[in-house]
Protein backbone atom coordinates (compact mmCIF):
# COMPACT_ATOMS: atom_id res chain seq x y z
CA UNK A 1 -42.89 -1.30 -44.90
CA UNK A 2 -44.65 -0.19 -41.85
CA UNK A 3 -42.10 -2.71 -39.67
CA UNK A 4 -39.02 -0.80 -41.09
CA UNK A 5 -40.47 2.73 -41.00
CA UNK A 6 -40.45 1.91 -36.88
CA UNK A 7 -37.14 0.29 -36.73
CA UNK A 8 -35.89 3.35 -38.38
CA UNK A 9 -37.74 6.14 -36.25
CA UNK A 10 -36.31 3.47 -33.00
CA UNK A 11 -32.72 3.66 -34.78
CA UNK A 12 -33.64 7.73 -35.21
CA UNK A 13 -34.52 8.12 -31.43
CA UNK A 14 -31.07 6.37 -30.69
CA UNK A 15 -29.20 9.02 -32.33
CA UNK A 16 -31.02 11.52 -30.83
CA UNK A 17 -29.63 10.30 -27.66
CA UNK A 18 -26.58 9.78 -28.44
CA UNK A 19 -26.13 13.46 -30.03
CA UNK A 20 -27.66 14.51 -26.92
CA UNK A 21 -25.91 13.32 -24.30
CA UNK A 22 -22.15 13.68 -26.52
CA UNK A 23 -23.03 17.28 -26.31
CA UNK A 24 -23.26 17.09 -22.67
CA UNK A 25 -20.14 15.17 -22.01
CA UNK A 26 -18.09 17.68 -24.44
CA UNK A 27 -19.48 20.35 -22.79
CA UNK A 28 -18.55 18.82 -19.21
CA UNK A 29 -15.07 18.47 -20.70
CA UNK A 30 -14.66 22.22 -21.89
CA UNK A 31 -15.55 23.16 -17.98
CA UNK A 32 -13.28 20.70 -17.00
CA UNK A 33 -10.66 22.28 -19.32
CA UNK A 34 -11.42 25.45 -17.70
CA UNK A 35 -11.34 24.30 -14.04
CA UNK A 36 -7.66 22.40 -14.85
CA UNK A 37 -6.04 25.26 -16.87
CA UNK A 38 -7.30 27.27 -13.66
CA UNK A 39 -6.04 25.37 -11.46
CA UNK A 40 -2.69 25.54 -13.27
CA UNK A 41 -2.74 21.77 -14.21
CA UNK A 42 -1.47 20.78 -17.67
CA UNK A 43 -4.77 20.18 -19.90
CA UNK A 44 -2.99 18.31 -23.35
CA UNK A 45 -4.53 14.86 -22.24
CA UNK A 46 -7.64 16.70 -21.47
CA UNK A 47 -8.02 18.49 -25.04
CA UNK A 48 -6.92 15.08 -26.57
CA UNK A 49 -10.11 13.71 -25.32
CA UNK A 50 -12.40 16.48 -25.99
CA UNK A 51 -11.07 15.67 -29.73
CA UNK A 52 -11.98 12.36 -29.46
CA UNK A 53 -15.43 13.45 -27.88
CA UNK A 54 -15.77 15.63 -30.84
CA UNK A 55 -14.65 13.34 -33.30
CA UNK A 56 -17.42 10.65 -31.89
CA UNK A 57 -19.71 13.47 -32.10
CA UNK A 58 -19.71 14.10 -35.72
CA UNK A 59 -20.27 10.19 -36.40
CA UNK A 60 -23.74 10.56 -33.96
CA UNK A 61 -24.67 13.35 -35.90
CA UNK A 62 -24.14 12.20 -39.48
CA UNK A 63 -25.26 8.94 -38.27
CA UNK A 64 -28.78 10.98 -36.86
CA UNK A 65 -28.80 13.01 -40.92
CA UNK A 66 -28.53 9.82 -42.47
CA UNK A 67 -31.47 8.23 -40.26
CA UNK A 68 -33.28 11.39 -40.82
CA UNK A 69 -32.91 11.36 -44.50
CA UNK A 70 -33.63 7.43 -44.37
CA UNK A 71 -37.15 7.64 -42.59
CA UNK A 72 -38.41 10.76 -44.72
CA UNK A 73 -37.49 8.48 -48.24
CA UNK A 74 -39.51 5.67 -46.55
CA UNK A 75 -42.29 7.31 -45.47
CA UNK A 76 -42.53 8.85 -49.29
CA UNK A 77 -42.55 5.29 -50.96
């Protein structure tokens, strides 16, 4: 029990990094946005990826919820 209660908290940590830094890259995309549209450059490839950045988002975070949810149930058994 105690061996999987790390592995999760190690696969929890993960998540937390990867939540992390995909807020940082989609935020580095919205200035990017910014700076282009600026700049007078056309931005539809750019706002197609900050979708996709989005979209990968929400798996990190439901991925992270699940872990969460995961690790408190184990550590109440």
């Amino acid at each position: 029990m105690a061996l999987n209660i790390a592995v999760i908290r190690d696969h929890l940590a993960m998540a937390e990094r990867h939540v992390a830094s995909g807020n940082r890259v989609i935020m580095r995309q919205k200035e990017l946005i910014t700076e282009l549209d600026t700049d007078g450059h056309d931005v539809t490839e750019a706002i197609a990826l900050l979708i996709r950045f989005e979209d990968l988002l929400a798996l990190h975070l439901a991925d992270r919820d699940r872990l969460a949810d995961e690790l408190k149930s184990a550590e109440h058994k």
